[in-house]
PDB file of N, CA and C in Angstrom:
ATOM      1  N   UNK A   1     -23.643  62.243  42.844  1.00  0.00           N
ATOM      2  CA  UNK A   1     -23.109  61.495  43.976  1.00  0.00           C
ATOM      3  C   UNK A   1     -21.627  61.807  44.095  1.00  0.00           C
ATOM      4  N   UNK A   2     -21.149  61.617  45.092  1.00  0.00           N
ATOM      5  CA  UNK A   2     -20.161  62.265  45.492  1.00  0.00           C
ATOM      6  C   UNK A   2     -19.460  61.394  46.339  1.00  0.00           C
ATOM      7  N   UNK A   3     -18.088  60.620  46.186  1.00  0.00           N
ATOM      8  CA  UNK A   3     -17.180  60.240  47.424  1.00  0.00           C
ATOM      9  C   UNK A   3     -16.091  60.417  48.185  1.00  0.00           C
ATOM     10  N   UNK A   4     -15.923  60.562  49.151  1.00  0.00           N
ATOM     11  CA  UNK A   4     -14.763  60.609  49.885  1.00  0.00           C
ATOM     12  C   UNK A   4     -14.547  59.369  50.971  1.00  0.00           C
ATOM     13  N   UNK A   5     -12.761  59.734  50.561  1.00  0.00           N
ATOM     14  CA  UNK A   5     -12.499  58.189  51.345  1.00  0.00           C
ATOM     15  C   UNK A   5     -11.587  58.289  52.231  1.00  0.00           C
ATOM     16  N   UNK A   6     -11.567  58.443  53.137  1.00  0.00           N
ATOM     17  CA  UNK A   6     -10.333  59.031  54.322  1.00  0.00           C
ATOM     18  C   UNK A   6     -10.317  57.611  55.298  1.00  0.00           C
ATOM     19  N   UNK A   7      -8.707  57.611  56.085  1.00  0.00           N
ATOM     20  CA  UNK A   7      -8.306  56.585  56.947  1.00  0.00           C
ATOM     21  C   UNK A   7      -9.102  57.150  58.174  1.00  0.00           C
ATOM     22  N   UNK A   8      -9.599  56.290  59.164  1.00  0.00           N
ATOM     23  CA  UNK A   8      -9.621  56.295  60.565  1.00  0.00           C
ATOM     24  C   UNK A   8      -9.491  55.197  61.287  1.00  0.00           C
ATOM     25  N   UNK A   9      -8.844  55.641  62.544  1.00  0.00           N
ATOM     26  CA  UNK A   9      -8.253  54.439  63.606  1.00  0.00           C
ATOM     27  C   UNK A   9      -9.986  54.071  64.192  1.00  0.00           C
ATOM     28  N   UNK A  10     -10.109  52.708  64.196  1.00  0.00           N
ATOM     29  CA  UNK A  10     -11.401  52.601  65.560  1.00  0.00           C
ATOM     30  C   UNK A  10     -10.774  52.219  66.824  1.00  0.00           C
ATOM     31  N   UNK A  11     -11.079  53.076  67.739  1.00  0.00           N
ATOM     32  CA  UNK A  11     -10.709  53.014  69.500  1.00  0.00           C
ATOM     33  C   UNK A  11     -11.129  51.885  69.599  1.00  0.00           C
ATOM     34  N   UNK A  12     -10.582  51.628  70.864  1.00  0.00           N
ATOM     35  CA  UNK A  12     -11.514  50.505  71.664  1.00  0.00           C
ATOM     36  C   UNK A  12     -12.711  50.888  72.018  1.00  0.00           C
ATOM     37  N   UNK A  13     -13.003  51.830  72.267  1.00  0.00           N
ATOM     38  CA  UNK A  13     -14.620  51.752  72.371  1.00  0.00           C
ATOM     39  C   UNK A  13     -15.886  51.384  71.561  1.00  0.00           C
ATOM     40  N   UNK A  14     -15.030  51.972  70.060  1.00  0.00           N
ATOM     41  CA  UNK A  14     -15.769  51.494  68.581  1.00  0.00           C
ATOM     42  C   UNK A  14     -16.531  52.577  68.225  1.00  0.00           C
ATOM     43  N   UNK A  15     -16.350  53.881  68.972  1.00  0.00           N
ATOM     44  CA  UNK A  15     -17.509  54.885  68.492  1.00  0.00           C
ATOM     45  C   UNK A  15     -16.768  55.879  67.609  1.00  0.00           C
ATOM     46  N   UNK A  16     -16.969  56.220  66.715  1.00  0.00           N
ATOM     47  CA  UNK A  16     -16.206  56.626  65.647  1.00  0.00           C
ATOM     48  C   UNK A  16     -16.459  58.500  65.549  1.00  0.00           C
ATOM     49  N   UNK A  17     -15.422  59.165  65.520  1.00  0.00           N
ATOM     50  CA  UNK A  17     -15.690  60.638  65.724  1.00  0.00           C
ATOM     51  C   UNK A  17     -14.930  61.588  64.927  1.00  0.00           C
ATOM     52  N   UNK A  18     -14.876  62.103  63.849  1.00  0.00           N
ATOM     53  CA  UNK A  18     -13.824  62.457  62.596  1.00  0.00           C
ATOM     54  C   UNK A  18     -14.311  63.519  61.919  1.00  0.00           C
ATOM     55  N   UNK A  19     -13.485  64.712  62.074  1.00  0.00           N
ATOM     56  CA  UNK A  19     -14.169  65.536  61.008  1.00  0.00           C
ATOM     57  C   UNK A  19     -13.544  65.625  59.393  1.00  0.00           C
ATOM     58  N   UNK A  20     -13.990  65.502  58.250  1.00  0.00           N
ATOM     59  CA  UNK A  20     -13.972  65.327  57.068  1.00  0.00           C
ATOM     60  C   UNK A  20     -13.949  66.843  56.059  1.00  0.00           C
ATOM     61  N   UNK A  21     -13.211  66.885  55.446  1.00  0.00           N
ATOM     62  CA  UNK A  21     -13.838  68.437  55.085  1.00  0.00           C
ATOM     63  C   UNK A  21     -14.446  67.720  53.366  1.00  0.00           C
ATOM     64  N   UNK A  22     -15.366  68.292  53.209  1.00  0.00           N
ATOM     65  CA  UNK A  22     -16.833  68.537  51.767  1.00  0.00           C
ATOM     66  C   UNK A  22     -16.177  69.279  51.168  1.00  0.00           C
ATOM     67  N   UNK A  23     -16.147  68.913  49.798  1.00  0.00           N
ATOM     68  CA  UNK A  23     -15.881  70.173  49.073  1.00  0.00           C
ATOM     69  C   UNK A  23     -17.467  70.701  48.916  1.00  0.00           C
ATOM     70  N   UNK A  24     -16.856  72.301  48.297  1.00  0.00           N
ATOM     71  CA  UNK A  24     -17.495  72.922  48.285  1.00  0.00           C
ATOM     72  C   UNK A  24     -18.909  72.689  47.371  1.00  0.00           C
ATOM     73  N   UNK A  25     -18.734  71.969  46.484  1.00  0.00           N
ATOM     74  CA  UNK A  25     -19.523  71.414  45.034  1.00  0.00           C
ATOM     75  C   UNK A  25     -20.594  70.688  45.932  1.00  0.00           C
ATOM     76  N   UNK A  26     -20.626  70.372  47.015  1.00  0.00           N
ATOM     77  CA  UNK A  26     -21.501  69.401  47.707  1.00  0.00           C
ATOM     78  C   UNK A  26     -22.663  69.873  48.323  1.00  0.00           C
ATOM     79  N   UNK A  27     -23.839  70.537  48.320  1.00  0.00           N
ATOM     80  CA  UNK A  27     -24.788  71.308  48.605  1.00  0.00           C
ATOM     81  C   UNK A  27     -24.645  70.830  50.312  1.00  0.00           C
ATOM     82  N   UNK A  28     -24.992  72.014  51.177  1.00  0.00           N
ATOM     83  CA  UNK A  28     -25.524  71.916  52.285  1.00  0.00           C
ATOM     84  C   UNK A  28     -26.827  71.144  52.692  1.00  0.00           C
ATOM     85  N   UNK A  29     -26.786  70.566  54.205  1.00  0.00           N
ATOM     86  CA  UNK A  29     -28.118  70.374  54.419  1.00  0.00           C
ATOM     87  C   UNK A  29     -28.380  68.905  54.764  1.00  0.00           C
ATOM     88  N   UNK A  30     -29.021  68.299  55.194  1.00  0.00           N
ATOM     89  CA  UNK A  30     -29.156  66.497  55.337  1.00  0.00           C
ATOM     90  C   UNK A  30     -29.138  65.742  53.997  1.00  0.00           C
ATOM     91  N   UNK A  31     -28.083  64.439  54.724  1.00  0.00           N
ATOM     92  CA  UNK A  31     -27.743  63.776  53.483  1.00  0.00           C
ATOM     93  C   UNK A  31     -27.392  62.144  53.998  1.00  0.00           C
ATOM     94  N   UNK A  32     -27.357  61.178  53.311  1.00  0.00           N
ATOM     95  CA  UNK A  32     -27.620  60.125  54.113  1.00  0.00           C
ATOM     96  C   UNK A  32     -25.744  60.054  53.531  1.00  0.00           C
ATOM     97  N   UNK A  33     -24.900  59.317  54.672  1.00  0.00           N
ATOM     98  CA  UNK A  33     -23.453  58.941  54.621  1.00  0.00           C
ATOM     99  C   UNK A  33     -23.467  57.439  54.936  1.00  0.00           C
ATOM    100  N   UNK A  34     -22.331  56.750  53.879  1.00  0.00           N
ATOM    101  CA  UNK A  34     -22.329  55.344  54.170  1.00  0.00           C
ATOM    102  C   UNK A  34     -20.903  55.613  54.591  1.00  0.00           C
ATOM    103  N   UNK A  35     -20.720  54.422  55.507  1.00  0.00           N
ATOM    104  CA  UNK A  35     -19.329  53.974  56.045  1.00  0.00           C
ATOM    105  C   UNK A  35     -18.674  52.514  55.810  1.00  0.00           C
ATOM    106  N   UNK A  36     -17.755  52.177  54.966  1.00  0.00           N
ATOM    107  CA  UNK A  36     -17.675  50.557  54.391  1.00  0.00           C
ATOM    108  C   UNK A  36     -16.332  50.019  55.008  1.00  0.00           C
ATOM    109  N   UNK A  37     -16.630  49.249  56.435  1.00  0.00           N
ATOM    110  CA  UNK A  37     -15.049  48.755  56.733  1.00  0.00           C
ATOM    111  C   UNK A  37     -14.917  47.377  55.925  1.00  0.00           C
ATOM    112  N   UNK A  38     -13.365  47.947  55.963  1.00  0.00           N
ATOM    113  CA  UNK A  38     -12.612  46.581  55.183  1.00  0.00           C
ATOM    114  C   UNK A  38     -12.202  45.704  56.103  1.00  0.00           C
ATOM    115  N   UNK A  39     -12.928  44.657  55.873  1.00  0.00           N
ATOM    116  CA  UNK A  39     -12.461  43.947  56.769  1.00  0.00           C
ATOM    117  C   UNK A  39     -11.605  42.579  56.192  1.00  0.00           C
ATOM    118  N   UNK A  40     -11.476  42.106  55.711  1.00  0.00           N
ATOM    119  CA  UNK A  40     -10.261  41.299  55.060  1.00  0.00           C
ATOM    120  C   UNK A  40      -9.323  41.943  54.110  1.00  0.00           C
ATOM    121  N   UNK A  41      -8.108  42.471  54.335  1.00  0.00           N
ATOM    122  CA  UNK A  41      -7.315  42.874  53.586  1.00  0.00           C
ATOM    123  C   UNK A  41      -6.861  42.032  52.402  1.00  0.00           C
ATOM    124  N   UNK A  42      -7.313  41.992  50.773  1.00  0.00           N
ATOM    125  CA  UNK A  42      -6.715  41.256  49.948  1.00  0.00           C
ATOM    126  C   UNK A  42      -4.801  41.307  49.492  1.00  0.00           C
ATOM    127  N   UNK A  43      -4.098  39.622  49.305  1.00  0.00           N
ATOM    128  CA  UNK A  43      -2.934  40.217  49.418  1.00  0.00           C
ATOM    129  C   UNK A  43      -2.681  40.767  47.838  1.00  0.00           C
ATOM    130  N   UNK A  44      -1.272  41.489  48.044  1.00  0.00           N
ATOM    131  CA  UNK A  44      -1.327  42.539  46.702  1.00  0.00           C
ATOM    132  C   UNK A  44      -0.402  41.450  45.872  1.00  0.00           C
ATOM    133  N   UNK A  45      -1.679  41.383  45.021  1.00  0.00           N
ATOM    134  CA  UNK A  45      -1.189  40.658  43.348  1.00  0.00           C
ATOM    135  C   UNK A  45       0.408  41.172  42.786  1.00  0.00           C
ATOM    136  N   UNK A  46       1.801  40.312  42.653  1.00  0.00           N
ATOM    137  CA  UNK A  46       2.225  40.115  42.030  1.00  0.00           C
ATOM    138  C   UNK A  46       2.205  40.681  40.733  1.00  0.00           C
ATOM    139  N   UNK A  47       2.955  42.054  39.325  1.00  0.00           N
ATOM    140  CA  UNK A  47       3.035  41.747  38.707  1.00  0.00           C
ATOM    141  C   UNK A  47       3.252  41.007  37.538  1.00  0.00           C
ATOM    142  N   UNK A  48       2.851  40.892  36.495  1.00  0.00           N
ATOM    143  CA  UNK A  48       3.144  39.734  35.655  1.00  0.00           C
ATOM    144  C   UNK A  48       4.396  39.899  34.689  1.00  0.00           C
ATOM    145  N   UNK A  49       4.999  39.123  34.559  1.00  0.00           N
ATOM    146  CA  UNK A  49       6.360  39.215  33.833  1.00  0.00           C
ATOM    147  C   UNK A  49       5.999  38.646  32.096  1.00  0.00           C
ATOM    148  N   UNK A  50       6.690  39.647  31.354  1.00  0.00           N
ATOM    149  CA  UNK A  50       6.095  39.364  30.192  1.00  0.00           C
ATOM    150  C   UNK A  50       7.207  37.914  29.734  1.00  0.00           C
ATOM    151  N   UNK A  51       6.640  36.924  28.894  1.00  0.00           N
ATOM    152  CA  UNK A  51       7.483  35.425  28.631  1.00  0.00           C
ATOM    153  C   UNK A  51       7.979  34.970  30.049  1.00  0.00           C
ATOM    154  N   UNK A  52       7.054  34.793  30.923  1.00  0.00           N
ATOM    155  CA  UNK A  52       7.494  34.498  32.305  1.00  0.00           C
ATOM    156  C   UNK A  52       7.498  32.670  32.025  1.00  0.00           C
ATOM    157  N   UNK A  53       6.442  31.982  31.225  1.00  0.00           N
ATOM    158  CA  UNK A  53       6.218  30.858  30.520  1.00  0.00           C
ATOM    159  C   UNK A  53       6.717  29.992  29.321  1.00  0.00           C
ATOM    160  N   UNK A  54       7.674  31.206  28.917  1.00  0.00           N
ATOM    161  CA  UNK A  54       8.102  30.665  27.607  1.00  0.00           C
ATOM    162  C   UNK A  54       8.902  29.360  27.326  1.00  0.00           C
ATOM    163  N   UNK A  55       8.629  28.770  26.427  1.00  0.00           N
ATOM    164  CA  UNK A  55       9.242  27.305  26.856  1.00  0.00           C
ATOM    165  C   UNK A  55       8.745  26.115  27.861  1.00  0.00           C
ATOM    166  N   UNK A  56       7.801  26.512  27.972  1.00  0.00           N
ATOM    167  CA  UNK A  56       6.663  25.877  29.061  1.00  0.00           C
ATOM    168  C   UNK A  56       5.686  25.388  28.244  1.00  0.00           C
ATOM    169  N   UNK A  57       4.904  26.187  27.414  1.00  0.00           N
ATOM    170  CA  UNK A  57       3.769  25.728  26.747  1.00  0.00           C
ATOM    171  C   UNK A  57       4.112  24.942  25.297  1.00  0.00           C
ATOM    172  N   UNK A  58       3.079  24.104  24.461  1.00  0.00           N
ATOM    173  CA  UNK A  58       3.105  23.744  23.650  1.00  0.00           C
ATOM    174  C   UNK A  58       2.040  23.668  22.921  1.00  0.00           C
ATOM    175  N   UNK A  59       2.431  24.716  21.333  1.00  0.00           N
ATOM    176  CA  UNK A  59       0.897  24.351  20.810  1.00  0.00           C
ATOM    177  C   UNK A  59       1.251  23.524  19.667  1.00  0.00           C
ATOM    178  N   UNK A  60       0.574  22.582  19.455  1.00  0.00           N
ATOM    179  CA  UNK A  60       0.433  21.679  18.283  1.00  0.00           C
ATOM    180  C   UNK A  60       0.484  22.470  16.931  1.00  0.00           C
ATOM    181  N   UNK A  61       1.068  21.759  16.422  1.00  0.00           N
ATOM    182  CA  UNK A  61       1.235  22.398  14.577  1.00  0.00           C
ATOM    183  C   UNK A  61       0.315  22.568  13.968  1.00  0.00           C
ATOM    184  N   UNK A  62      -0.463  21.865  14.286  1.00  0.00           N
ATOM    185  CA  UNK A  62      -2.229  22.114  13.689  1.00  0.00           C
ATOM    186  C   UNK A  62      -2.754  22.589  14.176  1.00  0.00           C
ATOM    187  N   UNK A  63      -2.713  23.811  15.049  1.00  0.00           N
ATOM    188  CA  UNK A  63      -3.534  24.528  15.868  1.00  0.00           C
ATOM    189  C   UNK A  63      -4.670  25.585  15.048  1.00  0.00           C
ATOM    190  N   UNK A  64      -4.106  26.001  14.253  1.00  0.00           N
ATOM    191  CA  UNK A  64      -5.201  27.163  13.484  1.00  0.00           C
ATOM    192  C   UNK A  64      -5.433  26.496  12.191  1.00  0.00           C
ATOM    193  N   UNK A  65      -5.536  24.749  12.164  1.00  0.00           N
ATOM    194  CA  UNK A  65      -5.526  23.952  10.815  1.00  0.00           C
ATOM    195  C   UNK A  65      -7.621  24.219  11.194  1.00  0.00           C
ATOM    196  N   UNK A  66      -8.230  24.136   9.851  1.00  0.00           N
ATOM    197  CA  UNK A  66      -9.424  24.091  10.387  1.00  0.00           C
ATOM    198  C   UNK A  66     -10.013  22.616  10.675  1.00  0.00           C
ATOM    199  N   UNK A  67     -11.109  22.863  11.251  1.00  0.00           N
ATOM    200  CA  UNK A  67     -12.074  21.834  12.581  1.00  0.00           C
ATOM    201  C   UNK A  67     -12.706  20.892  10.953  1.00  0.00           C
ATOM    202  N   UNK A  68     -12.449  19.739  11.955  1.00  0.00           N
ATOM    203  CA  UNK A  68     -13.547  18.889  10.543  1.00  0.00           C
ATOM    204  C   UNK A  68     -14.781  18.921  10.905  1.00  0.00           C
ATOM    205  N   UNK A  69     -15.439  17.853   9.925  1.00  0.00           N
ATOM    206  CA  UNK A  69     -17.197  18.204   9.901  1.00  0.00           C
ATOM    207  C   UNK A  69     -17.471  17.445  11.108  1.00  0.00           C
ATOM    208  N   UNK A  70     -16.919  16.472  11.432  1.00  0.00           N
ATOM    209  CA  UNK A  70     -17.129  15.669  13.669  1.00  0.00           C
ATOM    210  C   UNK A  70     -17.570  16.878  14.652  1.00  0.00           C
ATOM    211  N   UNK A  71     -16.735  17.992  14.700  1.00  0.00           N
ATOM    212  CA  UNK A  71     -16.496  19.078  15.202  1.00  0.00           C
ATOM    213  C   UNK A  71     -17.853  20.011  15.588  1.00  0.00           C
ATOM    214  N   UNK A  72     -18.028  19.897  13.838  1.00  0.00           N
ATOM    215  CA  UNK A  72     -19.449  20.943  13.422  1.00  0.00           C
ATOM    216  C   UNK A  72     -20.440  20.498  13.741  1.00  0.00           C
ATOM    217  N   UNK A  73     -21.008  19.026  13.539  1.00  0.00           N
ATOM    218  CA  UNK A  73     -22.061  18.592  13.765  1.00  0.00           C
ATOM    219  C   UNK A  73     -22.167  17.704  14.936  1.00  0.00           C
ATOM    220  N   UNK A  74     -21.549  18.215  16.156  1.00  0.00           N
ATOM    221  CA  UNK A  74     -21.584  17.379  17.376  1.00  0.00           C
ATOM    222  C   UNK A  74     -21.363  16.068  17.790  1.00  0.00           C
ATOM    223  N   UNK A  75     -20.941  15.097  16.626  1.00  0.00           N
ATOM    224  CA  UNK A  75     -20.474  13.918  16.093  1.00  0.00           C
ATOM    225  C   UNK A  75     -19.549  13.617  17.407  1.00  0.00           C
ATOM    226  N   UNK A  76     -19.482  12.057  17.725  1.00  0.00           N
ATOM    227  CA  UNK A  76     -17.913  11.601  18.546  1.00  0.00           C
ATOM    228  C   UNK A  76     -18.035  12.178  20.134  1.00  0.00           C
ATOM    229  N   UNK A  77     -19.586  12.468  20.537  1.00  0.00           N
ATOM    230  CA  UNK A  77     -19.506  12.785  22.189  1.00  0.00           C
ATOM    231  C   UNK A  77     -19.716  11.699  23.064  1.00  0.00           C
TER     232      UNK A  77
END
């Protein structure tokens, strides 16, 4: 399988007419072509800043203390 992805304007009429060039690797001959419009543009994500949070969060001192036996045996729901 094979893709290519090229821009085209749609007219007002909506009938779509574009020639594409195949590479060569692509055998001749009938072949079924899909066409996928985008139609909601997603907006472009923000990179993330590394310690963008710092001083924000808080983990408890006992965080990696281990779980008691309440924990293990489903106890206290």
């Amino acid at each position: 399988m094979h893709a290519i992805k090229t821009r085209v304007k749609i007219p007002t009429n909506h009938q779509l007419s574009f020639n594409c060039y195949v590479p060569d690797s692509v055998p001749s001959g009938t072949t079924d072509v899909m066409i996928i419009f985008e139609t909601v543009r997603m907006p472009e994500t923000q990179q993330r800043i590394l310690g963008q949070f710092a001083g924000r969060i808080k983990i408890a001192d006992d965080f990696d203390a281990p779980l008691n036996d309440q924990f293990w045996l489903g106890e206290g729901k």
